[in-house]
C-alpha atoms as a PDB file:
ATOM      1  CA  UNK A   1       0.000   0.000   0.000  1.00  0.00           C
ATOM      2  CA  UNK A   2       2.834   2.481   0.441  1.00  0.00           C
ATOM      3  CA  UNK A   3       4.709   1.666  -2.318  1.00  0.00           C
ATOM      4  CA  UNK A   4       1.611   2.942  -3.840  1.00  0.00           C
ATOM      5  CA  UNK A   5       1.704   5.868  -2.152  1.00  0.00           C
ATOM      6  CA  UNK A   6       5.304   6.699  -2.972  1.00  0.00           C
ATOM      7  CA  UNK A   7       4.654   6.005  -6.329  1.00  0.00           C
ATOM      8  CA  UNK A   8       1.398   8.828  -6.596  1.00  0.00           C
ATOM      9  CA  UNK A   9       3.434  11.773  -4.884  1.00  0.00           C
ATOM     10  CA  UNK A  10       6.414  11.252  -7.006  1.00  0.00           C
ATOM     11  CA  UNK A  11       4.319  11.567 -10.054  1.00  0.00           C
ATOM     12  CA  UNK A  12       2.480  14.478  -8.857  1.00  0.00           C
ATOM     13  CA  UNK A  13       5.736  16.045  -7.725  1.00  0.00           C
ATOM     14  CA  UNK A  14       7.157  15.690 -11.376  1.00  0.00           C
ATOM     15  CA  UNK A  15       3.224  17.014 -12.718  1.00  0.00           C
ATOM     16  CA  UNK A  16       3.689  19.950 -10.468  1.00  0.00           C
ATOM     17  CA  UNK A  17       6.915  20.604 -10.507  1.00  0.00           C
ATOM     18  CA  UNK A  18       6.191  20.821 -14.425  1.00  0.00           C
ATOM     19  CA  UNK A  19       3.468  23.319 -13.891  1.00  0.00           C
ATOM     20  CA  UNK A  20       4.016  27.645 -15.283  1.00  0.00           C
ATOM     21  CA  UNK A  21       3.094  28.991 -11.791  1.00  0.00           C
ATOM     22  CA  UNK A  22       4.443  27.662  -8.599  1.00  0.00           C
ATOM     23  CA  UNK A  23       1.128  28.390  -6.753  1.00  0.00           C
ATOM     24  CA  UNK A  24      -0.880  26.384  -9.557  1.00  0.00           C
ATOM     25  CA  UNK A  25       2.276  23.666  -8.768  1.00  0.00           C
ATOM     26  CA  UNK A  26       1.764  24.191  -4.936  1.00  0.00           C
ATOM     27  CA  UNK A  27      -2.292  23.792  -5.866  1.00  0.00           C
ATOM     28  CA  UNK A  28      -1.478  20.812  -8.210  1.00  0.00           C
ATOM     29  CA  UNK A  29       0.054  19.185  -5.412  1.00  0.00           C
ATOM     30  CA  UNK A  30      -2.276  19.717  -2.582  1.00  0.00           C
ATOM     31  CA  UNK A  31      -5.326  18.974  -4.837  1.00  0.00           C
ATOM     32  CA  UNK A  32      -4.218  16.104  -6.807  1.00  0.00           C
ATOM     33  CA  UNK A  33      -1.688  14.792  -4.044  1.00  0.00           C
ATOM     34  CA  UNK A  34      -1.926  14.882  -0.477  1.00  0.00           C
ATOM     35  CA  UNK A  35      -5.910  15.158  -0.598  1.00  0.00           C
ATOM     36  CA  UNK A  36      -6.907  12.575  -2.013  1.00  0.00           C
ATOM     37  CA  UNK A  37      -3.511  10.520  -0.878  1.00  0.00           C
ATOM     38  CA  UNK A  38      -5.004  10.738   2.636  1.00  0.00           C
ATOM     39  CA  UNK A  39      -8.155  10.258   1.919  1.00  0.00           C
ATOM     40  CA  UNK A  40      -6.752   6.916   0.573  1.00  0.00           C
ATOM     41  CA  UNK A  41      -4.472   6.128   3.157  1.00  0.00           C
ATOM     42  CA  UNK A  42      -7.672   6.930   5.330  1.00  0.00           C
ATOM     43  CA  UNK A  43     -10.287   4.246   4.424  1.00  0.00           C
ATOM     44  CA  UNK A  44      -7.806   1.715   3.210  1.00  0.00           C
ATOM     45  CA  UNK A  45      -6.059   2.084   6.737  1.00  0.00           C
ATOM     46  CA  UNK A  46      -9.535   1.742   8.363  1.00  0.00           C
ATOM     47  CA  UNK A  47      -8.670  -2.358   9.052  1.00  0.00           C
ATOM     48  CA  UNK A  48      -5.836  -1.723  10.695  1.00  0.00           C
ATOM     49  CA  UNK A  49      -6.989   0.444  12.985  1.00  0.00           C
ATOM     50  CA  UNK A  50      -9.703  -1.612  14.428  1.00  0.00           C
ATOM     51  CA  UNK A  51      -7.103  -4.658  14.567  1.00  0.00           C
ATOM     52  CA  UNK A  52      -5.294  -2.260  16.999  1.00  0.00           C
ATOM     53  CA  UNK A  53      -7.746  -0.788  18.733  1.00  0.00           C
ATOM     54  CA  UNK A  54      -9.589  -4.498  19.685  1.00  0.00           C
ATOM     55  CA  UNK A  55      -5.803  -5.491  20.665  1.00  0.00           C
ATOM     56  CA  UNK A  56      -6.032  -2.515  23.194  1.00  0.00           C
ATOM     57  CA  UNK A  57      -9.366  -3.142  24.722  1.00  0.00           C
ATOM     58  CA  UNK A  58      -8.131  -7.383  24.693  1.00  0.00           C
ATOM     59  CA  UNK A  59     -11.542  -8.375  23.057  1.00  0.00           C
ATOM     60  CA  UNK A  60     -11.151 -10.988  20.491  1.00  0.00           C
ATOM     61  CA  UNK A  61     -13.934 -11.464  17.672  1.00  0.00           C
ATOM     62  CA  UNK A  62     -12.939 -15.010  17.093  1.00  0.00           C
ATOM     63  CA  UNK A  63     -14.005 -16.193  20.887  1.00  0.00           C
ATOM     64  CA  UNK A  64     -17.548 -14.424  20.375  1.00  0.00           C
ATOM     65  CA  UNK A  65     -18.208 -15.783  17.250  1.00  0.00           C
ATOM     66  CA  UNK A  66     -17.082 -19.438  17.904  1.00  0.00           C
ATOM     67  CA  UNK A  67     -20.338 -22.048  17.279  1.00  0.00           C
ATOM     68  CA  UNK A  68     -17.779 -25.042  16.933  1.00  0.00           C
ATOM     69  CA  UNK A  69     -19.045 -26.771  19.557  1.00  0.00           C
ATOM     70  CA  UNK A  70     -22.846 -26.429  18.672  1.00  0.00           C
ATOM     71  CA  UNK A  71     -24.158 -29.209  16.873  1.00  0.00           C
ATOM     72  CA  UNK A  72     -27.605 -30.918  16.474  1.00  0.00           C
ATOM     73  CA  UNK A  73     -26.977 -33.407  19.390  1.00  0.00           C
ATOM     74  CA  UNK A  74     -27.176 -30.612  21.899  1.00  0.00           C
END
């Protein structure tokens, strides 16, 4: 995932860089970079979080959901 997001800034650092005006490069980075890079980094970091966040509190979804042990003979 961050290889992707290496990959994205160094383009738009080359499209911006590129640019007439260095504030439509400044824009062209904000705006087309680190935007929607975070907003990326955001949602697709969303799993992660709650993996950490359950490993703080100590609860475990696999224990809750566990119906190995009910079968038809009970």
């Amino acid at each position: 995932m961050y290889v992707v997001a290496i990959a994205w800034l160094y383009v738009v650092l080359i499209v911006s860089v590129t640019d007439h005006t260095i504030v439509g490069g400044v824009l062209t980075f904000i705006f087309w970079g680190l935007a929607p890079l975070a907003l990326f980094l955001w949602i697709f970091g969303t799993p992660a979080r709650r993996r950490s966040a359950r490993r703080r509190t100590g609860t475990d979804e696999t224990n809750t959901n566990d119906k190995a042990e009910s079968g038809l003979d009970q």
